[in-house]
C-alpha atoms as a PDB file:
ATOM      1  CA  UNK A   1      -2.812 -55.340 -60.463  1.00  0.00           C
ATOM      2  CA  UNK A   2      -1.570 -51.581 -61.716  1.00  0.00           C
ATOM      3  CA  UNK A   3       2.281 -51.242 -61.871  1.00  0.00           C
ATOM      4  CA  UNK A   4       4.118 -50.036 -59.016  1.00  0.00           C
ATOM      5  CA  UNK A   5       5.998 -46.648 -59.113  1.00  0.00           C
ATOM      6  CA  UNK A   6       8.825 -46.325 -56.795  1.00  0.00           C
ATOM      7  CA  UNK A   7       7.736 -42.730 -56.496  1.00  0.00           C
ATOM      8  CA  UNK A   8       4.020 -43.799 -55.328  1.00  0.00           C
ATOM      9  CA  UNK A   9       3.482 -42.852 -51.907  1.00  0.00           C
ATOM     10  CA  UNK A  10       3.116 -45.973 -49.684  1.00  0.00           C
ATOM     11  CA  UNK A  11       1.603 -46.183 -45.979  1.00  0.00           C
ATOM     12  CA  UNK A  12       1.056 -48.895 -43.506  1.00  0.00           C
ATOM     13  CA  UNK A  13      -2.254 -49.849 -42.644  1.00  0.00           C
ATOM     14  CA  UNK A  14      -3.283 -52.764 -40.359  1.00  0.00           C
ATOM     15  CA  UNK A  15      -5.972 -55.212 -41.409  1.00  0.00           C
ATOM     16  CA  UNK A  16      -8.812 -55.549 -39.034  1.00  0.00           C
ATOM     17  CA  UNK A  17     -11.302 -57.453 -41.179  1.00  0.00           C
ATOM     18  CA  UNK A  18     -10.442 -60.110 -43.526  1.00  0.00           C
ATOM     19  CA  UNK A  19     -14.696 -61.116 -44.333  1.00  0.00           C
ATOM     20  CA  UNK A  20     -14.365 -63.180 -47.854  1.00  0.00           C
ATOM     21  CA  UNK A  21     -10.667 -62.683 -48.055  1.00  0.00           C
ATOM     22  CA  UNK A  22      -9.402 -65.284 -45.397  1.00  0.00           C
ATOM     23  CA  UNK A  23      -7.383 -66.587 -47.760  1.00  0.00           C
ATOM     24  CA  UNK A  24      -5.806 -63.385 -48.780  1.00  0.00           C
ATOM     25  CA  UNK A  25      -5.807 -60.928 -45.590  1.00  0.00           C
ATOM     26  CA  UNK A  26      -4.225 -61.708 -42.040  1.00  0.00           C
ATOM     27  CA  UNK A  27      -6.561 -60.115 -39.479  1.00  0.00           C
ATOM     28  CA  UNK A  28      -4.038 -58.222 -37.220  1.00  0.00           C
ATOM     29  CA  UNK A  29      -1.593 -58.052 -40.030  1.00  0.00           C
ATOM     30  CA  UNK A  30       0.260 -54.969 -40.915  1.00  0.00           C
ATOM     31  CA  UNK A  31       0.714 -54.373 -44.545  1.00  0.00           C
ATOM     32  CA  UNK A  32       2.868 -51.940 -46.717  1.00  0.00           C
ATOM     33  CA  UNK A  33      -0.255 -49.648 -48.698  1.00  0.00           C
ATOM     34  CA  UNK A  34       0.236 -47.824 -52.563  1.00  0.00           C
ATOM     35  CA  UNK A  35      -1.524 -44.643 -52.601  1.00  0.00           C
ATOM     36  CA  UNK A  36      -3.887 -45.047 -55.566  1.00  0.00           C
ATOM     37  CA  UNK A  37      -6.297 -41.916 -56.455  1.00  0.00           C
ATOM     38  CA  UNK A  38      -8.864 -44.065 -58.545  1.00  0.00           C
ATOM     39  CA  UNK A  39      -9.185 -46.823 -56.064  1.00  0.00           C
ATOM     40  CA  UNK A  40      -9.780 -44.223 -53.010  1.00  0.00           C
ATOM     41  CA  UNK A  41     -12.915 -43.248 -55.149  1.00  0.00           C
ATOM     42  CA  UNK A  42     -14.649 -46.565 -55.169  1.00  0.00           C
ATOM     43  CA  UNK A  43     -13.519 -46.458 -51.626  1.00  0.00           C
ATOM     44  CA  UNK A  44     -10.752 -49.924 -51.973  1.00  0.00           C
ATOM     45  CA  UNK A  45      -7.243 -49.595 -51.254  1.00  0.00           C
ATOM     46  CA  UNK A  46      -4.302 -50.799 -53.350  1.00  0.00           C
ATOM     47  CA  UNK A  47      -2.256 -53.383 -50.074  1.00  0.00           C
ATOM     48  CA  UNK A  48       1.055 -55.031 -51.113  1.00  0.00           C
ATOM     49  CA  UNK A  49       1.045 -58.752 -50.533  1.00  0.00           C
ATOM     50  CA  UNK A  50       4.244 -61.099 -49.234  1.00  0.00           C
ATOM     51  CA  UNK A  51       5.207 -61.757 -52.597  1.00  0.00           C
ATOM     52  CA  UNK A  52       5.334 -58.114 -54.002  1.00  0.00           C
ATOM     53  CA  UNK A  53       2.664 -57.869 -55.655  1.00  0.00           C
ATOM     54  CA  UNK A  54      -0.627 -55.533 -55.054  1.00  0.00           C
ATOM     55  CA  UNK A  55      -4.303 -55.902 -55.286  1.00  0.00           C
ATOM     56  CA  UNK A  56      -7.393 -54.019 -54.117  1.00  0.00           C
ATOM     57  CA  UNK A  57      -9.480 -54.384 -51.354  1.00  0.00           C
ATOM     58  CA  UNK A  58     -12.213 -52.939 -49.166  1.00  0.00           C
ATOM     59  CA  UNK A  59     -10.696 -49.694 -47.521  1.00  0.00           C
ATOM     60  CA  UNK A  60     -13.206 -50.994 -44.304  1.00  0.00           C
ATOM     61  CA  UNK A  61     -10.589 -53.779 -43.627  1.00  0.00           C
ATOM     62  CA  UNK A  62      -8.133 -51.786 -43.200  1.00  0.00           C
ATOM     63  CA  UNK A  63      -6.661 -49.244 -40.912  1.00  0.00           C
ATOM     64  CA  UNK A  64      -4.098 -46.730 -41.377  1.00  0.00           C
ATOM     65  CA  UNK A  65      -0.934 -46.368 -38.728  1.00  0.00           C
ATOM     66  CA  UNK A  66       1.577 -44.841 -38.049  1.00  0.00           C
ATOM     67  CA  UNK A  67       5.228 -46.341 -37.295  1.00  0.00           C
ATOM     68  CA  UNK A  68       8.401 -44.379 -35.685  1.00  0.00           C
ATOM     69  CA  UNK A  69      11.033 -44.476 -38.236  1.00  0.00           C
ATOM     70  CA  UNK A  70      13.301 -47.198 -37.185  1.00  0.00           C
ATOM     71  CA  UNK A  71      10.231 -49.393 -37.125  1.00  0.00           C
ATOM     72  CA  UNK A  72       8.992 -48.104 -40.567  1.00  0.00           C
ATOM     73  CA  UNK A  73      12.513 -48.824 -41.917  1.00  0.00           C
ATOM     74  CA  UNK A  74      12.927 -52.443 -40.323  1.00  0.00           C
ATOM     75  CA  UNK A  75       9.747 -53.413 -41.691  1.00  0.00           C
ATOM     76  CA  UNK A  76       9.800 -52.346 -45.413  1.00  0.00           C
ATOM     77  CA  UNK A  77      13.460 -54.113 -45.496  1.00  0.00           C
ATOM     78  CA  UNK A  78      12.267 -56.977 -43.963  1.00  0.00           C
ATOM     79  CA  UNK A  79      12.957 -60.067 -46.291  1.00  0.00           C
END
């Protein structure tokens, strides 16, 4: 787990695929994503979890969205 930057650049991304992770991953889910330059080149993505915290995965289960902005904002202050 890398330590989070409040200036990192975070995304949503929906999880499609959740193969060897079904503990970990909701299919259908969306989750909050950390832009992480080293983990894009091994092809994984850096996906926040429910209690804060982030971890890599499989870019492949994953899919990048977009959400209008009062949606965006609801859901990253969402408790």
């Amino acid at each position: 787990m890398a330590a989070k930057s409040s200036s990192a650049r975070r995304r949503f991304v929906i999880c499609v695929r959740n193969d060897g992770y079904e503990v970990s991953l909701e299919r259908r889910k969306i989750y909050v994503s950390i832009e992480d330059e080293e983990a894009k080149a091994h092809k994984l993505i850096r996906v926040v979890d429910e209690s804060d915290d982030d971890y890599l995965f499989p870019e492949k289960m994953f899919i990048p969205i977009d959400l209008p902005q009062p949606i965006r904002r609801a859901v990253l202050t969402a408790a």
